[in-house]
Protein backbone atom coordinates (compact mmCIF):
# COMPACT_ATOMS: atom_id res chain seq x y z
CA UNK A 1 -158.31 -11.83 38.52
CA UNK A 2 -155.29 -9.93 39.10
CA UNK A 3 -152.29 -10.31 37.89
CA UNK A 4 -149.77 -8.99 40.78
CA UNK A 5 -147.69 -11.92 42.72
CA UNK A 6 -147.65 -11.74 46.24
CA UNK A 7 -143.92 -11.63 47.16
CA UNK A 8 -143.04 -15.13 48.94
CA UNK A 9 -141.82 -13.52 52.72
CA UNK A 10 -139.13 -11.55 52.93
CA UNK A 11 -135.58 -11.43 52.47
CA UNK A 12 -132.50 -10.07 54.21
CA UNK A 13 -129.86 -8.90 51.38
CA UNK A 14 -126.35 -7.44 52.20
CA UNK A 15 -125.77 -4.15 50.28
CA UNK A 16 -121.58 -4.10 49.40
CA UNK A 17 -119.62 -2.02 47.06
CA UNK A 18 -120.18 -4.91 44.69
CA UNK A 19 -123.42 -5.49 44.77
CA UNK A 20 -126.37 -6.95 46.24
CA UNK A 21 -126.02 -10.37 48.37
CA UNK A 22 -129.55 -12.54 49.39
CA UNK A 23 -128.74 -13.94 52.88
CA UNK A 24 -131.99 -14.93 53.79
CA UNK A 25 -135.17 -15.39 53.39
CA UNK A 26 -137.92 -15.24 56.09
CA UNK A 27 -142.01 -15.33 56.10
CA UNK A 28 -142.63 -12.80 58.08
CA UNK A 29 -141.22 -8.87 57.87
CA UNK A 30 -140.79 -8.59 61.84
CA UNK A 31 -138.01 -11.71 61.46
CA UNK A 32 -136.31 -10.39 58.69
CA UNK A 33 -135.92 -6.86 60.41
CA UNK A 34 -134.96 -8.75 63.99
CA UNK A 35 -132.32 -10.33 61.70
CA UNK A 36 -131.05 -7.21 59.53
CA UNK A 37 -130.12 -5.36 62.97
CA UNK A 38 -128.23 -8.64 64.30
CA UNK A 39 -126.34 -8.55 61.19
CA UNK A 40 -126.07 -4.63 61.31
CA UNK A 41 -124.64 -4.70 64.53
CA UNK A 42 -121.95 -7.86 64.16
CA UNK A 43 -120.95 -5.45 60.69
CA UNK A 44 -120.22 -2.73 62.78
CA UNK A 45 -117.65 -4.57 64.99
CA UNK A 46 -116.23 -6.60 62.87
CA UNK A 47 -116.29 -4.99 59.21
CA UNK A 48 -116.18 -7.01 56.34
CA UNK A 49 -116.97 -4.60 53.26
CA UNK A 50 -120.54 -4.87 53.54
CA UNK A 51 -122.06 -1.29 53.65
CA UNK A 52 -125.90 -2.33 54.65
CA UNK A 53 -128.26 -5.18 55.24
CA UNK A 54 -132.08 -4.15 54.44
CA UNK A 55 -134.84 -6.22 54.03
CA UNK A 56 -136.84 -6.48 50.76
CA UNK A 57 -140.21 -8.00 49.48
CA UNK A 58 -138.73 -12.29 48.56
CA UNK A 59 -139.05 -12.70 44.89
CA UNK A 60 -139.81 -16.48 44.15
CA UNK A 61 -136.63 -18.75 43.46
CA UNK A 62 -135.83 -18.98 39.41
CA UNK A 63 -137.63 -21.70 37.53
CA UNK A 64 -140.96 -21.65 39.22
CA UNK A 65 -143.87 -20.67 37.71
């Protein structure tokens, strides 16, 4: 039995001079990347403060488990 935790999809998080931001979660890696360079690009044009979006391993929501 092991006891690693397969992560729960993936999810999109906005990197910012604050902090880190979740903005979405999605099951597979491929949507999460289609989704990071949507974001990436709309940042570019239209600035906002957020320096990055990258895509990370989902951890599950608080209170399960």
């Amino acid at each position: 039995m092991s006891n690693r935790v397969e992560p729960e999809g993936f999810e999109v998080v906005a990197v910012t001079l604050f902090g880190k931001i979740g903005v979405a979660r999605y099951p597979t890696l491929e949507q999460a990347e289609w989704r990071v360079r949507e974001l990436s690009e709309e940042a570019e044009r239209s600035p906002r403060g957020y320096v990055q979006y990258l895509v990370r391993p989902a951890r599950p929501p608080k209170g399960r488990g």
